[in-house]
C-alpha atoms as a PDB file:
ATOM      1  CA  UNK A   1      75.708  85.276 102.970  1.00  0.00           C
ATOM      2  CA  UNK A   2      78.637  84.294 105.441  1.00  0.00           C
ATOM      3  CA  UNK A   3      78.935  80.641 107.042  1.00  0.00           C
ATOM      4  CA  UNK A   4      79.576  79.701 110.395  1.00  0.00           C
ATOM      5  CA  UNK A   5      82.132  77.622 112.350  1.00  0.00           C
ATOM      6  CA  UNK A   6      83.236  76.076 115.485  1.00  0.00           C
ATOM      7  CA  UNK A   7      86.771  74.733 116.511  1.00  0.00           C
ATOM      8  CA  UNK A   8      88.485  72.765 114.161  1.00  0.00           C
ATOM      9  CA  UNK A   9      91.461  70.176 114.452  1.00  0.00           C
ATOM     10  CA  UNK A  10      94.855  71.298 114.734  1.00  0.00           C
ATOM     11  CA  UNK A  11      96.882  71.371 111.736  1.00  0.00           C
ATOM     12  CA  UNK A  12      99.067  68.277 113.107  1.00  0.00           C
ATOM     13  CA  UNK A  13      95.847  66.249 113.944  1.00  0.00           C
ATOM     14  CA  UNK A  14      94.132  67.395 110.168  1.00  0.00           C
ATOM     15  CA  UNK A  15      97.643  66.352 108.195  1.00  0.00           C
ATOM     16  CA  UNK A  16      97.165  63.015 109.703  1.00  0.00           C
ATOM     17  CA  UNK A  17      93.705  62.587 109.354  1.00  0.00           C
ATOM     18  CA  UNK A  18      94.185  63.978 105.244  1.00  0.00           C
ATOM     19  CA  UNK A  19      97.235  61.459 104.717  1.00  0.00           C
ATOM     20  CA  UNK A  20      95.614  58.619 106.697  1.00  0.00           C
ATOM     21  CA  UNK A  21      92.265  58.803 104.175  1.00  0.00           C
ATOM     22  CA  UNK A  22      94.783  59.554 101.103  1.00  0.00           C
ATOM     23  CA  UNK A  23      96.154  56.252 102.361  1.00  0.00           C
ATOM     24  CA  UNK A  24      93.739  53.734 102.512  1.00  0.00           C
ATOM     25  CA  UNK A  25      92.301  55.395  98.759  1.00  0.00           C
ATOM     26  CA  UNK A  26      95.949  54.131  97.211  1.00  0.00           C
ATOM     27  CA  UNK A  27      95.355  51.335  99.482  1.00  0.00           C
ATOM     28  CA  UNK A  28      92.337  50.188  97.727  1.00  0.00           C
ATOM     29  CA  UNK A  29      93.708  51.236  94.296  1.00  0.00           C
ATOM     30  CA  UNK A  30      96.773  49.278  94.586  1.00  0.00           C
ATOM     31  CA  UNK A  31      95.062  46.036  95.921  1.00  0.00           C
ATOM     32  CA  UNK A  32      93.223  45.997  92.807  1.00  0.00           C
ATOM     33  CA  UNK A  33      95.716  46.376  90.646  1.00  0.00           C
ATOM     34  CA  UNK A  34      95.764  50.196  90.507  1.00  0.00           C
ATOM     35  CA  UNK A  35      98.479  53.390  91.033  1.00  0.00           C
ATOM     36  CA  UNK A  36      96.697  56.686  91.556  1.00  0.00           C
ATOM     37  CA  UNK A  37      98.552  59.122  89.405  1.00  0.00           C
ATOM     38  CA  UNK A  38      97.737  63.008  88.539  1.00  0.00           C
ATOM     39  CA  UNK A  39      96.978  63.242  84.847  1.00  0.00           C
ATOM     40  CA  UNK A  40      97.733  66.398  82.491  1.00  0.00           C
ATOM     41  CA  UNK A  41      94.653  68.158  81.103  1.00  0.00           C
ATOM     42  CA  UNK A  42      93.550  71.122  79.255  1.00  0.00           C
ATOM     43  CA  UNK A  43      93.348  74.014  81.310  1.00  0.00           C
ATOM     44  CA  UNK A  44      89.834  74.951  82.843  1.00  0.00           C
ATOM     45  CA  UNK A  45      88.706  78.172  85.263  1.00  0.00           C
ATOM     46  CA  UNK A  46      85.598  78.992  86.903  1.00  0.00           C
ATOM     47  CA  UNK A  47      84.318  81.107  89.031  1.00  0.00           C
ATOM     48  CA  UNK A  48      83.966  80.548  93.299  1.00  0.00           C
ATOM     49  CA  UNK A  49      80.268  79.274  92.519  1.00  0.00           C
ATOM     50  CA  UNK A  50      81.504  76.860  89.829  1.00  0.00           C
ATOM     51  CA  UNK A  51      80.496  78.806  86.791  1.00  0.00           C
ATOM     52  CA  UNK A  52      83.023  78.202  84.102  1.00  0.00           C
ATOM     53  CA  UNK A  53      84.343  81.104  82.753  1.00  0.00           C
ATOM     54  CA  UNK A  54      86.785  82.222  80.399  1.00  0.00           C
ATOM     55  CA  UNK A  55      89.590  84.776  81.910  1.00  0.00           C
ATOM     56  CA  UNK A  56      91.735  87.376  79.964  1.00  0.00           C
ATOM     57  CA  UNK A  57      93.921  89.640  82.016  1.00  0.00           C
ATOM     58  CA  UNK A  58      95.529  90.799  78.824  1.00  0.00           C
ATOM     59  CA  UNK A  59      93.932  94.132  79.268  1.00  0.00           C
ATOM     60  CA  UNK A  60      95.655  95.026  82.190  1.00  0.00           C
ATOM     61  CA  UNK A  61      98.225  97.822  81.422  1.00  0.00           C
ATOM     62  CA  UNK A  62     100.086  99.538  84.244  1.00  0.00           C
ATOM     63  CA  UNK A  63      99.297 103.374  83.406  1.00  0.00           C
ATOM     64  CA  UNK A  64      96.733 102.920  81.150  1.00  0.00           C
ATOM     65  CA  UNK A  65      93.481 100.448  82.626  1.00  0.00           C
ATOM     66  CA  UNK A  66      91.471 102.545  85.090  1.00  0.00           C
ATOM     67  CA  UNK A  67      89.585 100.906  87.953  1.00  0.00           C
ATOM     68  CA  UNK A  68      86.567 101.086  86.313  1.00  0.00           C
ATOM     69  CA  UNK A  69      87.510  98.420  83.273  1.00  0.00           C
ATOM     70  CA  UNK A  70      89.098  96.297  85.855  1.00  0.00           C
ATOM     71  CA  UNK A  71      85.613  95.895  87.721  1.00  0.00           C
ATOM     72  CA  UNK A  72      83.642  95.336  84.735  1.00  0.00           C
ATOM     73  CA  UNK A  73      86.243  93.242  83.057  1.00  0.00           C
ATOM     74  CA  UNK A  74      86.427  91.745  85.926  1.00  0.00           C
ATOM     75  CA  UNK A  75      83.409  90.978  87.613  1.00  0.00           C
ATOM     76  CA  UNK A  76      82.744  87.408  87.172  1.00  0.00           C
ATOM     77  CA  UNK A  77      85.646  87.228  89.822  1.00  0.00           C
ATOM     78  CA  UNK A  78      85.408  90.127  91.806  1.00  0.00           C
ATOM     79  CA  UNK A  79      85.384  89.355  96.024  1.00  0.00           C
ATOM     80  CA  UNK A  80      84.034  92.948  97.073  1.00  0.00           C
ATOM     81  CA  UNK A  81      86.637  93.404  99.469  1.00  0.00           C
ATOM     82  CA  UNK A  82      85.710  97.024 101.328  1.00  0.00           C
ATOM     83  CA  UNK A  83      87.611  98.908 102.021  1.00  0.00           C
ATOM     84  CA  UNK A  84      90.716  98.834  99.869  1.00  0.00           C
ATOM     85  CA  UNK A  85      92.719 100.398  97.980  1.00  0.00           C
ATOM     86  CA  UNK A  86      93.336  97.426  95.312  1.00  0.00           C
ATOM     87  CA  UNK A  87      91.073  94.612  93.586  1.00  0.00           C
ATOM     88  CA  UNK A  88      91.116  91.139  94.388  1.00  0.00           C
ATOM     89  CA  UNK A  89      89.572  88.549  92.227  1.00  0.00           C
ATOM     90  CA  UNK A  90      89.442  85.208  92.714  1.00  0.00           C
ATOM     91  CA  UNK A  91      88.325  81.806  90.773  1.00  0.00           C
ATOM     92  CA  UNK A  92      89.473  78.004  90.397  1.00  0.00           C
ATOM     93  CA  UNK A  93      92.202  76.582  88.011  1.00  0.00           C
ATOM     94  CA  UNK A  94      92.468  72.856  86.990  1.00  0.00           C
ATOM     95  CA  UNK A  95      95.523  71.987  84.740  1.00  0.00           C
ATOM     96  CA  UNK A  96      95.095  67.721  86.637  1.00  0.00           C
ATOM     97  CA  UNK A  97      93.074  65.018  87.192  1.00  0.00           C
ATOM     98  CA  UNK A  98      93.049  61.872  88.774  1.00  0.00           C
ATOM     99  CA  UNK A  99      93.522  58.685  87.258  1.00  0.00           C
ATOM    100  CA  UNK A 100      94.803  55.760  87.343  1.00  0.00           C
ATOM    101  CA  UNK A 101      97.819  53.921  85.878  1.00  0.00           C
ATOM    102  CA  UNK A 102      96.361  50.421  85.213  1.00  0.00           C
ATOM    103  CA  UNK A 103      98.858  47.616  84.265  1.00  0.00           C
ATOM    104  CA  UNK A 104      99.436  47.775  81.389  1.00  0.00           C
ATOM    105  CA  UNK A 105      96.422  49.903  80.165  1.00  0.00           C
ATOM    106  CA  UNK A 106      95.346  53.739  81.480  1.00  0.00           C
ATOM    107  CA  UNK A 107      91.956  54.108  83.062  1.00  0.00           C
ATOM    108  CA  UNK A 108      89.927  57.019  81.803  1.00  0.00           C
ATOM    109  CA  UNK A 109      91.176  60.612  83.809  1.00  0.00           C
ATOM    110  CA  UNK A 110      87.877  61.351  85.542  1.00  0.00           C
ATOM    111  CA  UNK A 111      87.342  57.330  86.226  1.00  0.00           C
ATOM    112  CA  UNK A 112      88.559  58.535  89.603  1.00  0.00           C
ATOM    113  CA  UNK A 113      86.348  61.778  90.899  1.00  0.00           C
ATOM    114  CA  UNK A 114      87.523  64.343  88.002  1.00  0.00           C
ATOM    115  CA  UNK A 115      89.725  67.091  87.866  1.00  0.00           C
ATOM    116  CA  UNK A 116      91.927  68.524  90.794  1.00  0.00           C
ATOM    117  CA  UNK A 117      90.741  72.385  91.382  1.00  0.00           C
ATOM    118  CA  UNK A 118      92.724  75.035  92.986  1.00  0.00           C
ATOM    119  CA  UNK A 119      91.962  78.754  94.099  1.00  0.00           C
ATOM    120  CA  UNK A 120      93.663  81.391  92.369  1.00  0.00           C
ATOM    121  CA  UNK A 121      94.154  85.218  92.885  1.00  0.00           C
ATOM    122  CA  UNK A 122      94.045  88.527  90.770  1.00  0.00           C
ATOM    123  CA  UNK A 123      95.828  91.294  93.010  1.00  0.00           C
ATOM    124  CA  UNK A 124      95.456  94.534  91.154  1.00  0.00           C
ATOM    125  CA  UNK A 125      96.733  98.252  92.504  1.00  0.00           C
ATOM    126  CA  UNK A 126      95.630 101.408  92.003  1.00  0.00           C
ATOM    127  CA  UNK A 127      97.902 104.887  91.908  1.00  0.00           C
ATOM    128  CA  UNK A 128      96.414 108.110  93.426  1.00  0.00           C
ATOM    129  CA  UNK A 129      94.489 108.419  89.890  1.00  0.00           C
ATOM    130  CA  UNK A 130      93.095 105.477  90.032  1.00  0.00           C
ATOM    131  CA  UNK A 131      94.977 103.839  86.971  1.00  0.00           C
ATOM    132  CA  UNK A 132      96.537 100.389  87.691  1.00  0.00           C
ATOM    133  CA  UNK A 133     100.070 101.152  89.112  1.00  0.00           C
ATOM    134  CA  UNK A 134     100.965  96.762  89.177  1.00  0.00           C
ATOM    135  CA  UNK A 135      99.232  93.222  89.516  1.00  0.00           C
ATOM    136  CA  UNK A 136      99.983  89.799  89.870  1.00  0.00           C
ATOM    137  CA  UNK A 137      98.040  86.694  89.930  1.00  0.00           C
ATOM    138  CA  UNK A 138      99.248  84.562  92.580  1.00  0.00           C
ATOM    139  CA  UNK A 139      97.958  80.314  94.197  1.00  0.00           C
ATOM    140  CA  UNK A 140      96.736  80.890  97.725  1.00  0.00           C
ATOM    141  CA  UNK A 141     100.069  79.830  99.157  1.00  0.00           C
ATOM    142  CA  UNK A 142     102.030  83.014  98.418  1.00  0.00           C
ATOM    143  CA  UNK A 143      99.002  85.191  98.462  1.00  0.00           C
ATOM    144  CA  UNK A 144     100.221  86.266 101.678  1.00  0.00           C
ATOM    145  CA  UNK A 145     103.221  87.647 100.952  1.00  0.00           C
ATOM    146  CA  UNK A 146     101.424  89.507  98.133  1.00  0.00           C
ATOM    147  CA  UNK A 147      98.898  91.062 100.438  1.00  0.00           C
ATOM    148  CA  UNK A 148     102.369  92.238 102.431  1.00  0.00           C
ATOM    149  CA  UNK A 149     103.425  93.535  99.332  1.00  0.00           C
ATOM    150  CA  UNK A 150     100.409  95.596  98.589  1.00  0.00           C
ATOM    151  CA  UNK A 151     100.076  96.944 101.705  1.00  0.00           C
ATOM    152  CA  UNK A 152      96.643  96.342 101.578  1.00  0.00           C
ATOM    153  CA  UNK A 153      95.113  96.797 105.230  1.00  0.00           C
ATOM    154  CA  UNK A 154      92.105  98.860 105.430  1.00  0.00           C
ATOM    155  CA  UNK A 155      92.806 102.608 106.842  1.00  0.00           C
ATOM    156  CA  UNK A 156      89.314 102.031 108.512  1.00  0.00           C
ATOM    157  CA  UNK A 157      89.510  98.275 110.257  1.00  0.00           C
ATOM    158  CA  UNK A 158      86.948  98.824 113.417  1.00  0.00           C
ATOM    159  CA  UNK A 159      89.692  99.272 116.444  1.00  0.00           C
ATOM    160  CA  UNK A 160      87.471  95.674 117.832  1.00  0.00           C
ATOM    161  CA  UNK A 161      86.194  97.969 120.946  1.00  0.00           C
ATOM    162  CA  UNK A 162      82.507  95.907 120.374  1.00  0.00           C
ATOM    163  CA  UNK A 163      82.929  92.321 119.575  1.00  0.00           C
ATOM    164  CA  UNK A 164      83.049  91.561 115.984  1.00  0.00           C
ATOM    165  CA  UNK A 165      81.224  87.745 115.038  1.00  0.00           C
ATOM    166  CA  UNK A 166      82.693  86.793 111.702  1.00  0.00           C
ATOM    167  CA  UNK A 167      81.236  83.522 110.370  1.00  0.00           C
ATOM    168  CA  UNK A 168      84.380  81.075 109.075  1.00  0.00           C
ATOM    169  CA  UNK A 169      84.803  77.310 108.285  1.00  0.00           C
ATOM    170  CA  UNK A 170      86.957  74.701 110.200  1.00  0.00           C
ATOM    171  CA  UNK A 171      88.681  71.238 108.709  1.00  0.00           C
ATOM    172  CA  UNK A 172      87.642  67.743 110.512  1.00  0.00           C
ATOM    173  CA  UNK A 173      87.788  67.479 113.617  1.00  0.00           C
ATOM    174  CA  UNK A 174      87.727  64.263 116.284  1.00  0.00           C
ATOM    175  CA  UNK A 175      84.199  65.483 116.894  1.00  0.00           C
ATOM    176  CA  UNK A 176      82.524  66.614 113.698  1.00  0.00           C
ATOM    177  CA  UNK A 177      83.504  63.746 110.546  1.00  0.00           C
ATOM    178  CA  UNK A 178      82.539  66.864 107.907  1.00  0.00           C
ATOM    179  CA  UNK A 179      84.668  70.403 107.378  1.00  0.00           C
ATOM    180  CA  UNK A 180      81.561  72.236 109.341  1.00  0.00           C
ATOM    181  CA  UNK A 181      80.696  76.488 109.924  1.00  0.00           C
ATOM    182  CA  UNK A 182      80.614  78.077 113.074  1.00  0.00           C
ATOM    183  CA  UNK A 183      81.299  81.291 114.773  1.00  0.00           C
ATOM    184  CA  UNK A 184      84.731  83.418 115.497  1.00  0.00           C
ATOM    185  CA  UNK A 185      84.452  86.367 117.780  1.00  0.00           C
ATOM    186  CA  UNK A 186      86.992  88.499 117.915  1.00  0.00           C
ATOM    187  CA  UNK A 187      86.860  91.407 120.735  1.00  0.00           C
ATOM    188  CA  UNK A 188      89.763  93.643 121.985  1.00  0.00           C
ATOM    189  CA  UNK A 189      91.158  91.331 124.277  1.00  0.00           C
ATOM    190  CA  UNK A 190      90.323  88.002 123.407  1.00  0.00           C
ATOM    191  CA  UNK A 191      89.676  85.697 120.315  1.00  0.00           C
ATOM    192  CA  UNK A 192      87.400  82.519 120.529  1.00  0.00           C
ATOM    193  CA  UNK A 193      86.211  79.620 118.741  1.00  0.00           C
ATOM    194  CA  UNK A 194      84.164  77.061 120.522  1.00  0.00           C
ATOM    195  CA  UNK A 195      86.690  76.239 123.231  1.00  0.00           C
ATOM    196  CA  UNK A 196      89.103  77.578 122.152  1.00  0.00           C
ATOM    197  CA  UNK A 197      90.096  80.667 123.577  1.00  0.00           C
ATOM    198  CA  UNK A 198      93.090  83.080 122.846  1.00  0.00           C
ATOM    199  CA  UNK A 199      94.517  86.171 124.643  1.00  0.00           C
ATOM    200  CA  UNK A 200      94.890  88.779 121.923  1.00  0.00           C
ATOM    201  CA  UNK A 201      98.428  89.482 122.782  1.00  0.00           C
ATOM    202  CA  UNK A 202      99.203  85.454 122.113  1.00  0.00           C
ATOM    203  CA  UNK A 203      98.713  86.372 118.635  1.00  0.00           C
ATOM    204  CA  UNK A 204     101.630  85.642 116.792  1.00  0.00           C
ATOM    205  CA  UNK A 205     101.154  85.614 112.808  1.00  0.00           C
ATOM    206  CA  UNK A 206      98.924  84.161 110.013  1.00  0.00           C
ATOM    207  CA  UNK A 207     100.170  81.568 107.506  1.00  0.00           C
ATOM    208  CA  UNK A 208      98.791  79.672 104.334  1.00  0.00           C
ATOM    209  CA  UNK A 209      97.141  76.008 105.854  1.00  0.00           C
ATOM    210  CA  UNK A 210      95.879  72.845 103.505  1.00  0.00           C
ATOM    211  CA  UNK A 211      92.676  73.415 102.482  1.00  0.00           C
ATOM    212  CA  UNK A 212      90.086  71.294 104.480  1.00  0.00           C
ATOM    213  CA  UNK A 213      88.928  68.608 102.430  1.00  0.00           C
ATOM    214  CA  UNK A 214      89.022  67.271  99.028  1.00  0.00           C
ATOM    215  CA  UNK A 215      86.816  69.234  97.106  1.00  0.00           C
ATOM    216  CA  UNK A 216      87.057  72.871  99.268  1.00  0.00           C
ATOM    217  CA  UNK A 217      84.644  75.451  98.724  1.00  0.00           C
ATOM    218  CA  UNK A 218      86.668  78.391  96.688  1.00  0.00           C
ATOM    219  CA  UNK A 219      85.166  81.099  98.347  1.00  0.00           C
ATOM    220  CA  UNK A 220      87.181  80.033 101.402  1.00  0.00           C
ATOM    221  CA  UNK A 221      90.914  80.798 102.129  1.00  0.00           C
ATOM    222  CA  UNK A 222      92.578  78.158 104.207  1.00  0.00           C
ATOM    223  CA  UNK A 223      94.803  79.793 106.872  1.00  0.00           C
ATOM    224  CA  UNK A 224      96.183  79.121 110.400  1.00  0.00           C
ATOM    225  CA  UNK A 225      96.099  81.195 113.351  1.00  0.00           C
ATOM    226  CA  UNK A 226      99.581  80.703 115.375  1.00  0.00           C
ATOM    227  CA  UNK A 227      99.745  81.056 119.055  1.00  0.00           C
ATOM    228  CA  UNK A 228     102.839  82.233 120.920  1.00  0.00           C
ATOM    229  CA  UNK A 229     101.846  79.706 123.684  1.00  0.00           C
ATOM    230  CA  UNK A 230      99.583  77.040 124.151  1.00  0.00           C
ATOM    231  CA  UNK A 231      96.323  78.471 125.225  1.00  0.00           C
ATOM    232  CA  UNK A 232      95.259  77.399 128.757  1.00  0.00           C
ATOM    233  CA  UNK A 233      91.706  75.708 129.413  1.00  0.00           C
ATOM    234  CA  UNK A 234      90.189  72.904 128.140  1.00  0.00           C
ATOM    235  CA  UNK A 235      91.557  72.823 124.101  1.00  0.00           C
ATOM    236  CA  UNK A 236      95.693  73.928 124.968  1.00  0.00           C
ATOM    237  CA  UNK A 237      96.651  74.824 121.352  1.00  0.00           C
ATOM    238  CA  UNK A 238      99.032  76.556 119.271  1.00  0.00           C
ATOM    239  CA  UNK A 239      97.492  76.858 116.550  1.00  0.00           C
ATOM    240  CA  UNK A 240      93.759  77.361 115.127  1.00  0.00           C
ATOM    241  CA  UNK A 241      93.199  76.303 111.649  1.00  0.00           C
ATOM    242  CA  UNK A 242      90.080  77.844 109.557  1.00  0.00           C
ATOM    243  CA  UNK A 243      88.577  78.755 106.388  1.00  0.00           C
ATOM    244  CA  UNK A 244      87.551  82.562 105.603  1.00  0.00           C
ATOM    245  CA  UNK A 245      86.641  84.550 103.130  1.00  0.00           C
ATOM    246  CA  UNK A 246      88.659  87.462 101.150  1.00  0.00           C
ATOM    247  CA  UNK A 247      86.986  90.078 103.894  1.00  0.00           C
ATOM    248  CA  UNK A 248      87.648  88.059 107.042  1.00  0.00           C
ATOM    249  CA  UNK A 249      90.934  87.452 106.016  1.00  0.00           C
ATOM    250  CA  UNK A 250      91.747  91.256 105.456  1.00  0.00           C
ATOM    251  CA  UNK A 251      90.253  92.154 109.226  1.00  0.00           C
ATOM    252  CA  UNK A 252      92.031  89.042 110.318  1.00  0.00           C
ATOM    253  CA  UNK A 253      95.537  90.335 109.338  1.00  0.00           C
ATOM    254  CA  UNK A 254      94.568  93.428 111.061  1.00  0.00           C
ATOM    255  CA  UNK A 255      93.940  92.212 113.885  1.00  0.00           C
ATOM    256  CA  UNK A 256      96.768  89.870 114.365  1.00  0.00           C
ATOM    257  CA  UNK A 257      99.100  92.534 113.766  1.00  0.00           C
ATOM    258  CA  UNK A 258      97.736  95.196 115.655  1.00  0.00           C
ATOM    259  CA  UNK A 259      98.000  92.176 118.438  1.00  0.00           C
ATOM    260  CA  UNK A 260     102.053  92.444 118.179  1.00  0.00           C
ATOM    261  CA  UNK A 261     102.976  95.818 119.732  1.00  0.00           C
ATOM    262  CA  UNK A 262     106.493  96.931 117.740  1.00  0.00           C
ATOM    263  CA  UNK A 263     109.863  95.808 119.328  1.00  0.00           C
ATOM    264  CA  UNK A 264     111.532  98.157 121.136  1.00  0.00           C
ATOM    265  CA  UNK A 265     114.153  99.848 119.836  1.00  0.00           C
ATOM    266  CA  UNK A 266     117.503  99.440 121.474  1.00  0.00           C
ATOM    267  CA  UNK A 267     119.527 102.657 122.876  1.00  0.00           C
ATOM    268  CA  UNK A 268     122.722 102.509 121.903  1.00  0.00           C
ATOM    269  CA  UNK A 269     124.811 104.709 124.754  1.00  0.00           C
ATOM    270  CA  UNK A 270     128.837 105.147 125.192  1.00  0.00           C
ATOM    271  CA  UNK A 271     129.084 102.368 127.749  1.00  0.00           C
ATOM    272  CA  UNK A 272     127.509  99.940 125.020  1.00  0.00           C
ATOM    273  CA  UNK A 273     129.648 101.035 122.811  1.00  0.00           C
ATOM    274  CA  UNK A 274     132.714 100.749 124.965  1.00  0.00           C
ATOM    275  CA  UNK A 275     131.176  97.233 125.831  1.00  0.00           C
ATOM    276  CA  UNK A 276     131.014  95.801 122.724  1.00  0.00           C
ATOM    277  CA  UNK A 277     134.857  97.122 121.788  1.00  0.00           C
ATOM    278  CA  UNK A 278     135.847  95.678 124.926  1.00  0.00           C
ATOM    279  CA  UNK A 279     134.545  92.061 124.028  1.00  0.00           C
ATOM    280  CA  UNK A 280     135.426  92.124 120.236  1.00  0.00           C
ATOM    281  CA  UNK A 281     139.215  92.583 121.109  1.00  0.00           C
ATOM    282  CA  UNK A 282     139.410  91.065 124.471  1.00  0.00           C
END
């Protein structure tokens, strides 16, 4: 079941607030004769509910795996995404901990909270036949650009003509101390989260953001929402920073981009032709 969300902080206001608390933790470390330091350890996956698992991709074969072994080989990892015309699995990686470089011994690796976790991605695609045509696994940061890649937006997005509630997660904010859920309605005109409120035409693009805490919830991709202007009210932001699952984040690149009608193409006449000779060799 989906989560819910109000407004968040902007992603200015939630840099500062991450540094400010990474901070005063080497603060305390290095008054007591500590330096925080990331420590090499054997590699560990698991699953968005913290299941471990163990993950082979080796079976994939362009031309050969169907879609059906990639679901059940799969399926520990699979994020239901519908509708699509690809798979997208998704689990955690740890290759770090932290620990502690203490003069002139070394504390234990998990003296410190354990290992450092990040969300990985499967992206597999399918030909007409349904036989794996390419896939790459890919760290949330360029899984944008992969999406791009794959062309992946659903033939069947609703055209938003009712209002659409998806439920999302936002980062700290000045008035909730805890990442916290809330609601994101998104109608034809207009997108809103708590008080903040967006004309769908000031829509301008989606990009990867920090994920909102120190121990994010995997299930959750951490992006932000840019504005082409401030937005006018009470909250005047340019940004709205959120975490959303593998579906929202599908309908949420749909949306944004359906937002940006397509530049219009220049007519190029004789007089702007004549024009531009006349001020290259004038």
């Amino acid at each position: 079941m989906r989560r819910m969300a109000t407004k968040g902080a902007t992603p200015a206001i939630a840099g500062v607030q991450a540094a400010a608390r990474a901070l005063l933790v080497a603060s305390m470390f290095w008054l007591c004769g500590c330096v925080v330091v990331p420590v090499p350890m054997s590699t560990r996956t698991r699953d968005v509910s913290r299941k471990p698992q163990t993950l082979d991709f080796s079976f994939l074969k362009p031309g050969l795996t169907t879609r059906e072994e990639v679901a059940k080989n799969l399926a520990a990892i699979d994020t239901h995404v519908q509708p699509a015309g690809f798979f997208w699995g998704r689990w955690e990686r740890s290759k770090w901990a932290f620990g502690a470089a203490v003069i002139p011994d070394y504390a234990s690796a998990n003296a410190l909270g354990g290992r450092i976790w990040g969300g990985q991605n499967v992206l597999v695609a399918f030909d007409q036949e349904n036989i794996v045509s390419r896939w790459s696994i890919v760290a949330d940061a360029k899984l944008h650009r992969q999406l791009d890649f794959l062309d992946n937006l659903p033939k069947s997005t609703p055209d938003f003509a009712s209002t659409i509630h998806e439920v999302v997660l936002l980062p700290v904010s000045n008035d909730v101390n805890a990442i916290h859920t809330g609601n994101l309605p998104l109608s034809a005109e207009l997108l809103q989260c708590s008080d903040v409120e967006a004309q769908r035409t000031n829509l301008q693009k989606i990009t990867p953001a920090i994920s909102g805490g120190p121990d994010p919830d995997a299930a959750y991709i951490w992006i932000t929402i840019h504005f082409r202007k401030r937005t006018s009210g009470k909250q005047r932001v340019k940004g709205l920073t959120l975490g959303v699952d593998p579906q929202t984040l599908l309908l949420l690149r749909r949306y944004v981009k359906r937002s940006n009608p397509p530049d219009t193409p220049r007519v190029i006449t004789a007089d702007t032709n004549r024009e531009n000779l006349n001020r290259e060799f004038n």
